[in-house]
PDB file of N, CA and C in Angstrom:
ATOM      1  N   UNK A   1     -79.989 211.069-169.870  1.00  0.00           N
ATOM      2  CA  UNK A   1     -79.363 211.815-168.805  1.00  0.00           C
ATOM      3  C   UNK A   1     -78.833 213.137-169.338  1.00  0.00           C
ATOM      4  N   UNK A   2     -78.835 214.140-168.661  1.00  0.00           N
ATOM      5  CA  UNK A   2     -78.355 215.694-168.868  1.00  0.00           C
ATOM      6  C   UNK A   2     -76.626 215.602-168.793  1.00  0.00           C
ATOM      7  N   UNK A   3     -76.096 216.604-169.216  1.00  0.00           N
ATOM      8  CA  UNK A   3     -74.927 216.728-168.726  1.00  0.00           C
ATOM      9  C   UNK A   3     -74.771 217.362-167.428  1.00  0.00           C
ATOM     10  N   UNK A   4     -75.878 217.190-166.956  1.00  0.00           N
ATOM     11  CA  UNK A   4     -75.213 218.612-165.819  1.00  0.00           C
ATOM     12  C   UNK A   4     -75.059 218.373-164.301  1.00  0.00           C
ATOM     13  N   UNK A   5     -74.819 219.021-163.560  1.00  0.00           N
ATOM     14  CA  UNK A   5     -74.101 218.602-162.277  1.00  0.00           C
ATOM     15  C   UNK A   5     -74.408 217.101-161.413  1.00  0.00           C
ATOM     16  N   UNK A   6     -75.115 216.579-162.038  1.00  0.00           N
ATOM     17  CA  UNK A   6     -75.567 215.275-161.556  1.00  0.00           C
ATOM     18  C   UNK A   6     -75.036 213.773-162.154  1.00  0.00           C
ATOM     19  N   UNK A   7     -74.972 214.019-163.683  1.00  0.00           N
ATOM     20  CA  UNK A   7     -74.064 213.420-163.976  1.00  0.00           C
ATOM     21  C   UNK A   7     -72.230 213.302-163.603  1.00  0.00           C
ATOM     22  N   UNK A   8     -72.363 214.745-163.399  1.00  0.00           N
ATOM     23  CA  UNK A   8     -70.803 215.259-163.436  1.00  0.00           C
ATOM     24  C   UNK A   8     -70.338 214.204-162.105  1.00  0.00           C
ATOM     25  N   UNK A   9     -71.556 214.602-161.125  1.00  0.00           N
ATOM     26  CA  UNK A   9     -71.321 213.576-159.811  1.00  0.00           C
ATOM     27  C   UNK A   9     -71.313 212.096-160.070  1.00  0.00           C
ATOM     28  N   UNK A  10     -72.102 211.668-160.625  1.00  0.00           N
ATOM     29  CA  UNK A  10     -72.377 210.205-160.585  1.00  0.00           C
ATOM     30  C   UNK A  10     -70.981 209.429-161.520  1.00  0.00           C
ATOM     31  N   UNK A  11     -70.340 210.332-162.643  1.00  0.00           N
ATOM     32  CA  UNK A  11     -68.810 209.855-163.091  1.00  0.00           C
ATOM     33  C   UNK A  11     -68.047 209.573-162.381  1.00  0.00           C
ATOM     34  N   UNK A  12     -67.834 210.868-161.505  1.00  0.00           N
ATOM     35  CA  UNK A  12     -66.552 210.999-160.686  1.00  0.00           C
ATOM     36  C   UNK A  12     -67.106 209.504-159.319  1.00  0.00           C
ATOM     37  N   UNK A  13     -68.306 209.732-158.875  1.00  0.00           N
ATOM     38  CA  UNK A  13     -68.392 208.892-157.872  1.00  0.00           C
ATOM     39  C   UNK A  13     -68.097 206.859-158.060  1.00  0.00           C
ATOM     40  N   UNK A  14     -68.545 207.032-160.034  1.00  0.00           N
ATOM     41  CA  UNK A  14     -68.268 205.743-160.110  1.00  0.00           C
ATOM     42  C   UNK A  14     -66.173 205.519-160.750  1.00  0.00           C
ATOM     43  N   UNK A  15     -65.659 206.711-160.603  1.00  0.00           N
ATOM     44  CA  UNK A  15     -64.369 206.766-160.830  1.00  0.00           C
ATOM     45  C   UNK A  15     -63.678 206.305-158.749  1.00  0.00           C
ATOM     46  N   UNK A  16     -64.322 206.781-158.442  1.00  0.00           N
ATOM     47  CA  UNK A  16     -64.135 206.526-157.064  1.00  0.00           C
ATOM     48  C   UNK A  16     -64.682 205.306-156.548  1.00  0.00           C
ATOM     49  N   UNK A  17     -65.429 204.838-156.910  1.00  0.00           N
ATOM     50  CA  UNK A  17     -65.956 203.726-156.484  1.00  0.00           C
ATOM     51  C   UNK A  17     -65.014 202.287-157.068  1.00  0.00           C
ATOM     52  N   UNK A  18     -64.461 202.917-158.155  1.00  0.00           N
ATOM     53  CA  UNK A  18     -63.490 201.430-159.469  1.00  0.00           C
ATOM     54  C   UNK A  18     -62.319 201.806-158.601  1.00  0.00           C
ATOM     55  N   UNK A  19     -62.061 202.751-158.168  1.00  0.00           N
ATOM     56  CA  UNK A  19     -60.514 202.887-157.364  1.00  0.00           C
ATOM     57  C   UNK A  19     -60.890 202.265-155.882  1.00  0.00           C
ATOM     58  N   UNK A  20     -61.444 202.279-155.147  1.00  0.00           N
ATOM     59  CA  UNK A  20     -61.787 201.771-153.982  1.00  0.00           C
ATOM     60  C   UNK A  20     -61.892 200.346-154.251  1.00  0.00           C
ATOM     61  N   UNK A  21     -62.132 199.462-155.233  1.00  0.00           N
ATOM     62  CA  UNK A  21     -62.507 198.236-155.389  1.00  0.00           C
ATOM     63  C   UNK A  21     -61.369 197.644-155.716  1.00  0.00           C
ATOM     64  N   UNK A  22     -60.176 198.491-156.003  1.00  0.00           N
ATOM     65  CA  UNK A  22     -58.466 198.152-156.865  1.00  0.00           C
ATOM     66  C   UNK A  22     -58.114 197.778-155.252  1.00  0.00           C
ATOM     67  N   UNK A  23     -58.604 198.914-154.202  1.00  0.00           N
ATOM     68  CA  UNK A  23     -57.551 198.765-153.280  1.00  0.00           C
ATOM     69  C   UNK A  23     -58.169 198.260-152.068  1.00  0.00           C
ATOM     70  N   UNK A  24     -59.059 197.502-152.228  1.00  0.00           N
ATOM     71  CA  UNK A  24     -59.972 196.225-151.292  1.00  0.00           C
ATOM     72  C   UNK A  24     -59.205 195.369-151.766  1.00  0.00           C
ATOM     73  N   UNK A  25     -59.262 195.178-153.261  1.00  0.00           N
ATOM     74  CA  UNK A  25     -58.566 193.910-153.947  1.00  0.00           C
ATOM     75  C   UNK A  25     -56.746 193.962-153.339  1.00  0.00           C
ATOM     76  N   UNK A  26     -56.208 194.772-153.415  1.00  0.00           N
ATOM     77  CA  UNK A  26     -55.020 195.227-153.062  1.00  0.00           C
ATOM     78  C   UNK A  26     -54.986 194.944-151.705  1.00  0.00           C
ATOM     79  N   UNK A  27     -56.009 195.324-150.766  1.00  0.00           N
ATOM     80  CA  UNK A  27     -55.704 194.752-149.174  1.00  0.00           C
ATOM     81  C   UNK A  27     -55.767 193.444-149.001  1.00  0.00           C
ATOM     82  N   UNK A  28     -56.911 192.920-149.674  1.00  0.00           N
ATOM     83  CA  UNK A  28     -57.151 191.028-149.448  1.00  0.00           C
ATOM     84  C   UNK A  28     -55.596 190.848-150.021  1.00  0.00           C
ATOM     85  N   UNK A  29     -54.995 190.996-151.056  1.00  0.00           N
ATOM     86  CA  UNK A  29     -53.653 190.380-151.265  1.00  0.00           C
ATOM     87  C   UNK A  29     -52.932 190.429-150.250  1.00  0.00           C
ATOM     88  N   UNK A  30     -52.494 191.815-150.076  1.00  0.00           N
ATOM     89  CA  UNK A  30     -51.748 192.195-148.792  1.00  0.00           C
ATOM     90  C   UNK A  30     -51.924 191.269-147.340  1.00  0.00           C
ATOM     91  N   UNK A  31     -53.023 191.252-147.104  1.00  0.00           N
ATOM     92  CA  UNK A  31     -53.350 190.105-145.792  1.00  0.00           C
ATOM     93  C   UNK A  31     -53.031 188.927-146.041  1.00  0.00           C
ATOM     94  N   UNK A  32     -52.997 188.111-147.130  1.00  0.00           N
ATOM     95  CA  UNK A  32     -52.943 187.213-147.646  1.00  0.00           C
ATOM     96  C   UNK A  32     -50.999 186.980-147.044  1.00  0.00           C
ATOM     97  N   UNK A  33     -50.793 187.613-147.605  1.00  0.00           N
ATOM     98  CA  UNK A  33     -49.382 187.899-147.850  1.00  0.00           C
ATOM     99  C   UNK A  33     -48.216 188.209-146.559  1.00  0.00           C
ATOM    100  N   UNK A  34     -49.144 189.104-145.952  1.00  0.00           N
ATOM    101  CA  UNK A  34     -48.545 189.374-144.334  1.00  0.00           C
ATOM    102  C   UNK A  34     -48.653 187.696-143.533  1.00  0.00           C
ATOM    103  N   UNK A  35     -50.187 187.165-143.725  1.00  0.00           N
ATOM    104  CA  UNK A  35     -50.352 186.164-143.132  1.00  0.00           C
ATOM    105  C   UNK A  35     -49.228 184.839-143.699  1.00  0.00           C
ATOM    106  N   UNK A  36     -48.743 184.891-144.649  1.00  0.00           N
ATOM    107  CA  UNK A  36     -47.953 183.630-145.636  1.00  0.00           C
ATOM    108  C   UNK A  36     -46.704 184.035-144.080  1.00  0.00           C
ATOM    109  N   UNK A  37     -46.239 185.445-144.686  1.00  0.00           N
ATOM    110  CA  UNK A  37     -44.698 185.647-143.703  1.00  0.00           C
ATOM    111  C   UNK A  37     -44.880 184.972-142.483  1.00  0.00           C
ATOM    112  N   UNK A  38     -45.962 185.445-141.853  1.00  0.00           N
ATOM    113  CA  UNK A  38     -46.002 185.251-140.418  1.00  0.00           C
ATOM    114  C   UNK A  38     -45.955 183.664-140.188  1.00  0.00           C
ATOM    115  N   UNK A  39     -46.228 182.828-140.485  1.00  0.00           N
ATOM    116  CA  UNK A  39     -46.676 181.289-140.753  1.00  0.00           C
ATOM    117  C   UNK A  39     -44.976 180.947-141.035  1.00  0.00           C
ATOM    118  N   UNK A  40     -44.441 181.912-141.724  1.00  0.00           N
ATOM    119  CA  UNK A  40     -42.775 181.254-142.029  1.00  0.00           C
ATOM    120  C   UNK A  40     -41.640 181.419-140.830  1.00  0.00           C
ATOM    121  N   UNK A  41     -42.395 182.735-140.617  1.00  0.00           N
ATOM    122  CA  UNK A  41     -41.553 183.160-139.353  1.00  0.00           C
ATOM    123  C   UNK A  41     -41.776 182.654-138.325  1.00  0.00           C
ATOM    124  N   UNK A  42     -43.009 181.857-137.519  1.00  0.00           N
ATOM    125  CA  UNK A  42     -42.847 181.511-136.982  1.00  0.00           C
ATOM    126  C   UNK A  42     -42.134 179.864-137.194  1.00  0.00           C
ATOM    127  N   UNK A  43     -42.267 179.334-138.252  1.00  0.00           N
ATOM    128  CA  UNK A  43     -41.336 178.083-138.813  1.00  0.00           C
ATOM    129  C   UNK A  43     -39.838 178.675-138.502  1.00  0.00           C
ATOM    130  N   UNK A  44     -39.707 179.524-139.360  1.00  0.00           N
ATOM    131  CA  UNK A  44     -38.673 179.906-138.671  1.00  0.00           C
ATOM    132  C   UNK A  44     -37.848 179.624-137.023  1.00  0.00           C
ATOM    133  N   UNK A  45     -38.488 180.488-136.758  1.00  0.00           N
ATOM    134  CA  UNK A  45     -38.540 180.203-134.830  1.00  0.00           C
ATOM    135  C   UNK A  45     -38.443 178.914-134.328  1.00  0.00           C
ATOM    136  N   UNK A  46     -39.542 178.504-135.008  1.00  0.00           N
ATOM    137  CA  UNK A  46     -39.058 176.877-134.080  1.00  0.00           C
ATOM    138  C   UNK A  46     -37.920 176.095-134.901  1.00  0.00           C
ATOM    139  N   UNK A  47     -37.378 176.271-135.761  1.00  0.00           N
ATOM    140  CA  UNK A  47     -36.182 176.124-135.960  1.00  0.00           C
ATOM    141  C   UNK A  47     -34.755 176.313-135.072  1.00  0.00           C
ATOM    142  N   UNK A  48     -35.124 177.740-135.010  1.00  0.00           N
ATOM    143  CA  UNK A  48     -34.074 177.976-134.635  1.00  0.00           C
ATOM    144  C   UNK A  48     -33.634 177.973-132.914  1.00  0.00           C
ATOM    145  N   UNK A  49     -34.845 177.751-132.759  1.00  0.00           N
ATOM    146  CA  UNK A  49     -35.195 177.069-130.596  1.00  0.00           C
ATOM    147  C   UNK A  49     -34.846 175.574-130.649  1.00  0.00           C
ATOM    148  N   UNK A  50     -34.963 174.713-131.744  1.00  0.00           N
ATOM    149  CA  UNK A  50     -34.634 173.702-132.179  1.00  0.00           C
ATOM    150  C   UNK A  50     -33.344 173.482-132.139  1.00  0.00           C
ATOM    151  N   UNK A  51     -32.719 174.056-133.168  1.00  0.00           N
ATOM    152  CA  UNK A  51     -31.249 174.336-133.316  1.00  0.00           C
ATOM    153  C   UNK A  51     -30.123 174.762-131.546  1.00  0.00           C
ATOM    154  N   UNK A  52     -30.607 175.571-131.221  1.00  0.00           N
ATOM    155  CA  UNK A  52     -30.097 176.039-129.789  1.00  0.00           C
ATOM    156  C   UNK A  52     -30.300 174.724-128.719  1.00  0.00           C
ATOM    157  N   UNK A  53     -31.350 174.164-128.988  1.00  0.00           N
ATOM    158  CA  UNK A  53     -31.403 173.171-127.966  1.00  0.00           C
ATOM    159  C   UNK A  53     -30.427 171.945-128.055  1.00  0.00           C
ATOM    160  N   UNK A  54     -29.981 171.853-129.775  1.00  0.00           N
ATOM    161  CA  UNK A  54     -29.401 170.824-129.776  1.00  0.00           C
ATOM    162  C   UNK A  54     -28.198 170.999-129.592  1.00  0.00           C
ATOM    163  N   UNK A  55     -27.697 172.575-129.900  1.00  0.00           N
ATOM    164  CA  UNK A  55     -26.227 173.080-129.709  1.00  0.00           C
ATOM    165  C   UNK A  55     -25.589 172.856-128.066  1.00  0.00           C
ATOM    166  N   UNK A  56     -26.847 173.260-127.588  1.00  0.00           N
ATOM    167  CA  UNK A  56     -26.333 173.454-126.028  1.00  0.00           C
ATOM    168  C   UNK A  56     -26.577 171.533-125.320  1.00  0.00           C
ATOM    169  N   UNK A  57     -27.289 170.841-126.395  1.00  0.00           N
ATOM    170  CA  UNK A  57     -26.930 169.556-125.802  1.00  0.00           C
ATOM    171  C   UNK A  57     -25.396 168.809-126.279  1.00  0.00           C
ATOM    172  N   UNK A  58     -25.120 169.421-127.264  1.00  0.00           N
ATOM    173  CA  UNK A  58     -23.827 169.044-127.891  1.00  0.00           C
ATOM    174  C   UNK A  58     -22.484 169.471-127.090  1.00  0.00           C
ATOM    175  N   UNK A  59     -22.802 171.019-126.420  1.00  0.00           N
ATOM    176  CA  UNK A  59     -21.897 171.388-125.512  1.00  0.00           C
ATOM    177  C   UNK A  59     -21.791 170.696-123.938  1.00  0.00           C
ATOM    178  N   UNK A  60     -23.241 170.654-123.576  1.00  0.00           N
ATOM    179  CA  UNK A  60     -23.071 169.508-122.721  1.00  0.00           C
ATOM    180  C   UNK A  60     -22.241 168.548-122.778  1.00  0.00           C
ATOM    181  N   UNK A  61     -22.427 167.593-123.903  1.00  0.00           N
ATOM    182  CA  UNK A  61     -21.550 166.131-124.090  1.00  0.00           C
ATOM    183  C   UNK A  61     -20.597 166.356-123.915  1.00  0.00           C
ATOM    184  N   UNK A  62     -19.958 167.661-124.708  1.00  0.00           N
ATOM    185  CA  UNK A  62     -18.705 167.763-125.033  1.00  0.00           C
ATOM    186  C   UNK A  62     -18.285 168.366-123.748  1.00  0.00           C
ATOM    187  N   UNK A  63     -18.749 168.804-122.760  1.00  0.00           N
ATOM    188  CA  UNK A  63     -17.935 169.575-121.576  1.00  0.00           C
ATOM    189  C   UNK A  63     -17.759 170.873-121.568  1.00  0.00           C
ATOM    190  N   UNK A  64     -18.788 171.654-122.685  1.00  0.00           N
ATOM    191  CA  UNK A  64     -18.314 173.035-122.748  1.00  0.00           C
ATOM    192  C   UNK A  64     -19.301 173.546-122.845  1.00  0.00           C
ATOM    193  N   UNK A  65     -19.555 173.425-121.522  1.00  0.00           N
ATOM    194  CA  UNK A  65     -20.602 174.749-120.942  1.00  0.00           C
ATOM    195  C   UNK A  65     -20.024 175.457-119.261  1.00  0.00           C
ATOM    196  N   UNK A  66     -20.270 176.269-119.674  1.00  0.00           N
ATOM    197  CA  UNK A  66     -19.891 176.945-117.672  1.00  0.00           C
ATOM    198  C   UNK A  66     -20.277 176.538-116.941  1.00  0.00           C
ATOM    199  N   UNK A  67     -19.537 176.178-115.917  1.00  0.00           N
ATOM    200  CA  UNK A  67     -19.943 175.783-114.547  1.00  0.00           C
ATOM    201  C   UNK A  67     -21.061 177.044-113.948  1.00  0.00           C
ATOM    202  N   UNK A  68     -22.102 177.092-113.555  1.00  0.00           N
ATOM    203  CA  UNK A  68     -22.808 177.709-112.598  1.00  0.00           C
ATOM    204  C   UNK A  68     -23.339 177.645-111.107  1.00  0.00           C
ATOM    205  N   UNK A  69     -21.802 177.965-110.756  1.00  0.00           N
ATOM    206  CA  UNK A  69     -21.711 177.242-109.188  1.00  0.00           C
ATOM    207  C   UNK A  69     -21.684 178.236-107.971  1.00  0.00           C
TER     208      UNK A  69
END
């Protein structure tokens, strides 16, 4: 191969090509990762719809909820 403008291209393009492959690799993590949260958060959630349901049955028993009359 020559040194000359064709090589010069085909460096830089495979310098661009090893950086594009960092940050494919870098997105699959990322998705990976967004998807973990989302899966917690919604655990989350039903927790805490969980929690409220049992609070407001506890206030029931106990007599302390507002009349809505």
């Amino acid at each position: 191969m020559s040194d000359g403008p064709d090589s010069l291209v085909l460096r830089f393009m495979r310098q661009v090509d090893a950086k594009l492959d960092r940050v494919i690799d870098d997105l699959a993590d990322i998705k990976v990762r967004v998807t973990n949260v989302e899966e917690n958060l919604v655990a989350l959630n039903r927790r805490v719809d969980r929690t409220d349901l049992r609070i407001e049955r506890i206030e029931r028993r106990l007599d302390l909820t507002e009349s809505t009359a």
